[in-house]
Protein backbone atom coordinates (compact mmCIF):
# COMPACT_ATOMS: atom_id res chain seq x y z
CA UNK A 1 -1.56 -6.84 26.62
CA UNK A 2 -4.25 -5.93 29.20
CA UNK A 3 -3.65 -2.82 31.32
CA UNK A 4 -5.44 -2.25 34.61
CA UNK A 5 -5.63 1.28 36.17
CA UNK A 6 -6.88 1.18 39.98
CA UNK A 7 -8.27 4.70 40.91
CA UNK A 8 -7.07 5.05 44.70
CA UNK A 9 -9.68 5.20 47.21
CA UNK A 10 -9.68 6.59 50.33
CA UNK A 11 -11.34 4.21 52.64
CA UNK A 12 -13.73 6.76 53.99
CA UNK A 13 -16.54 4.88 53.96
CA UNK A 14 -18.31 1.69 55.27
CA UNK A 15 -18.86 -1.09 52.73
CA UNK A 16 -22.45 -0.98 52.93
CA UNK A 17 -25.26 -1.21 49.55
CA UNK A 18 -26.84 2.16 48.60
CA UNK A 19 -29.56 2.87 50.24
CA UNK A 20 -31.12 6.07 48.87
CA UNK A 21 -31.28 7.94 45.31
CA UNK A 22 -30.67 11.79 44.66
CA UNK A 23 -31.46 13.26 41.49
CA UNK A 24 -30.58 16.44 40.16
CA UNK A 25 -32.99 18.99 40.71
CA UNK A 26 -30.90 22.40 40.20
CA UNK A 27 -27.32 23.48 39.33
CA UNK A 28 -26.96 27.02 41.32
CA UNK A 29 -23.45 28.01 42.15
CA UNK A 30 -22.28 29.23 45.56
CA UNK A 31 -18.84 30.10 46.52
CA UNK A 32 -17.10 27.28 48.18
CA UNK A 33 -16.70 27.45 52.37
CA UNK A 34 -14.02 26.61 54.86
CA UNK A 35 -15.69 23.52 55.95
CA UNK A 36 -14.60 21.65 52.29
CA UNK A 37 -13.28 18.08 52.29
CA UNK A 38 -10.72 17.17 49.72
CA UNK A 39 -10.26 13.78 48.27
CA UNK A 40 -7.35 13.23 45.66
CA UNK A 41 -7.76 10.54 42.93
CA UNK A 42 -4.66 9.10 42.34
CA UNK A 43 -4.25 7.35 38.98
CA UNK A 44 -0.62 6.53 39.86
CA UNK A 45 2.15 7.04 38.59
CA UNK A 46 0.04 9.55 35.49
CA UNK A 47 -0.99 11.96 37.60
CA UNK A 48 -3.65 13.01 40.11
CA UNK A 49 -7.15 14.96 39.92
CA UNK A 50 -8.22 16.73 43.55
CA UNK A 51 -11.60 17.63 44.32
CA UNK A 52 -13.29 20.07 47.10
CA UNK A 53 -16.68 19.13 48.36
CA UNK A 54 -19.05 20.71 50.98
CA UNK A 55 -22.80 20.21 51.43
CA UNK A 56 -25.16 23.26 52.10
CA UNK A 57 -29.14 23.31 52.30
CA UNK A 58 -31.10 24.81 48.97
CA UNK A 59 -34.27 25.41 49.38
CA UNK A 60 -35.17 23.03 52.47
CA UNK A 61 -32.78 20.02 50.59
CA UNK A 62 -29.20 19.08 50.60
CA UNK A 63 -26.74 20.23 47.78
CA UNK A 64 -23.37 18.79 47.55
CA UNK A 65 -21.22 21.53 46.08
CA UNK A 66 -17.41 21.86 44.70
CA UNK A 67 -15.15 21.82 41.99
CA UNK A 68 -11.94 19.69 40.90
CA UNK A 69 -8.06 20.54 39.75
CA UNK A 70 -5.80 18.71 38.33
CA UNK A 71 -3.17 18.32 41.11
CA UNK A 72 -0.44 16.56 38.82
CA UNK A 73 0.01 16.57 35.22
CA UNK A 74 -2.25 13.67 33.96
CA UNK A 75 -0.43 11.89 31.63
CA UNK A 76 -1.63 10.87 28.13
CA UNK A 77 -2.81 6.62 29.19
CA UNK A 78 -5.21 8.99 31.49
CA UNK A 79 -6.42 11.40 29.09
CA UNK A 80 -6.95 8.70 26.11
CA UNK A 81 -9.16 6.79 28.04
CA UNK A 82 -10.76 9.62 29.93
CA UNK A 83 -9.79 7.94 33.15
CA UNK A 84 -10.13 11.44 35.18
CA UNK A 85 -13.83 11.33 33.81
CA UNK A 86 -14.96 7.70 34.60
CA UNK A 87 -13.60 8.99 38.00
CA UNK A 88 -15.91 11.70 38.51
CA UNK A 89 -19.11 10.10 37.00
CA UNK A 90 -18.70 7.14 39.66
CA UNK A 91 -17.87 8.63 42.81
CA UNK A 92 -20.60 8.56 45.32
CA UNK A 93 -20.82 11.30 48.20
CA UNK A 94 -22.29 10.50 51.14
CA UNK A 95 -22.88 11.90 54.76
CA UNK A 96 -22.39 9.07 57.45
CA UNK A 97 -24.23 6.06 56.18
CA UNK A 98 -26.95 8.21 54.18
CA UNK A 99 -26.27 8.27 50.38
CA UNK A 100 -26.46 11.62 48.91
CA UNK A 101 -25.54 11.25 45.14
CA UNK A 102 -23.66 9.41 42.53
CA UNK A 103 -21.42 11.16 40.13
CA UNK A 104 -19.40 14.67 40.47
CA UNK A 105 -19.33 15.45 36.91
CA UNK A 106 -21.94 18.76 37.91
CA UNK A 107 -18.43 20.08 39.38
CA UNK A 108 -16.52 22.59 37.28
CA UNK A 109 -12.89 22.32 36.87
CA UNK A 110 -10.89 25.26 38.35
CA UNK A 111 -6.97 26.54 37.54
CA UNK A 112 -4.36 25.01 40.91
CA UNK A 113 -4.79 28.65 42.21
CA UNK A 114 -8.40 28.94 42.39
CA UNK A 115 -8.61 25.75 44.67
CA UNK A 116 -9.33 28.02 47.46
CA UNK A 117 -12.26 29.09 49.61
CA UNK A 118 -14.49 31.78 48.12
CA UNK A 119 -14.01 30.23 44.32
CA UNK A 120 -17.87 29.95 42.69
CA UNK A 121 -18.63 26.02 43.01
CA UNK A 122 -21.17 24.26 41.26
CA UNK A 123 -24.14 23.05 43.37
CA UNK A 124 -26.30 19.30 42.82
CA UNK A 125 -30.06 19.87 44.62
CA UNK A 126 -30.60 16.23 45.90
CA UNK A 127 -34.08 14.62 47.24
CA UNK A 128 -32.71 14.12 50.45
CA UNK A 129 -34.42 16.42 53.12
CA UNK A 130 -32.09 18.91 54.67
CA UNK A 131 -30.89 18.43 58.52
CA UNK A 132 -29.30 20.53 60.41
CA UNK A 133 -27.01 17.98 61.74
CA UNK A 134 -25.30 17.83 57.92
CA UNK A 135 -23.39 20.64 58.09
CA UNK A 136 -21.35 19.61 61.29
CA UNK A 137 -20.89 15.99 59.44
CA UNK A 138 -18.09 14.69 57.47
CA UNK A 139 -18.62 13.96 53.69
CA UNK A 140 -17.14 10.21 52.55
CA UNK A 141 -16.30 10.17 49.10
CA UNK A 142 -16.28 6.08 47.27
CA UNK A 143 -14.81 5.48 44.38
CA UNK A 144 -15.45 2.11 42.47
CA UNK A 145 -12.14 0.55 40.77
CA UNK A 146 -11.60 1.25 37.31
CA UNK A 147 -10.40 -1.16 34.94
CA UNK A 148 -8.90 -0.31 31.74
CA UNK A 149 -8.29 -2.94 29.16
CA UNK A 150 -6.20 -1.78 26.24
């Protein structure tokens, strides 16, 4: 019997084809600000995984920084086939139509009570050039289906 998981997505962002790469440079940590967006993967009904995001300039480039919870119990069909995982390595984080980087899996899980502002996040350097525009400009999370065959 197939099964078929569908990550929700939030439909933040235009369909459009990547345009640009990032690649890691640097993993510093910073403590997360006020200006965080949330997305929430829902992997219904086995639970939910919620991450914070915000984008701050490192050394004259754009890091995307944050951290994940889980925000409901992930149930064992989402642990066994690392569901919550997949997630993370294929969301891609952009600012408007600029691509900044593929995969969140640089984040650093935190408890439900140290989802907050101030809690240390874990910082990706990207290639793209720092503008000062960025930090004024919402962040669009896309996730790609996943499809789990069983």
């Amino acid at each position: 019997m197939k099964h078929v998981l569908i990550a929700a997505i939030m439909a933040l962002a235009t369909l459009s084809a990547l345009t640009l790469t990032a690649s890691a440079q640097s993993r510093p940590s910073l403590p997360m600000t006020d200006n965080a967006y949330l997305y929430e993967y829902g992997f219904t009904p086995y639970g939910s995984v919620l991450l914070a995001a915000s984008v701050r300039e490192i050394g004259g480039k754009t890091a995307v920084c944050g951290f994940w919870t889980v925000k409901e119990r992930l149930q064992a069909y989402v642990i066994a086939h690392g569901l919550d995982r997949r997630a993370r390595q294929t969301t891609s984080i952009r600012i408007g139509n600029l691509h900044l980087l593929t995969g969140v899996d640089f984040m650093r899980k935190v408890a439900p009570e140290e989802f907050e502002v101030g809690t240390m996040a874990r910082c990706q350097v990207t290639d793209v050039a720092w503008q000062a525009g960025f930090a004024k400009q919402k962040i669009n999370f896309r996730t790609p289906r996943i499809n789990i065959r069983s």
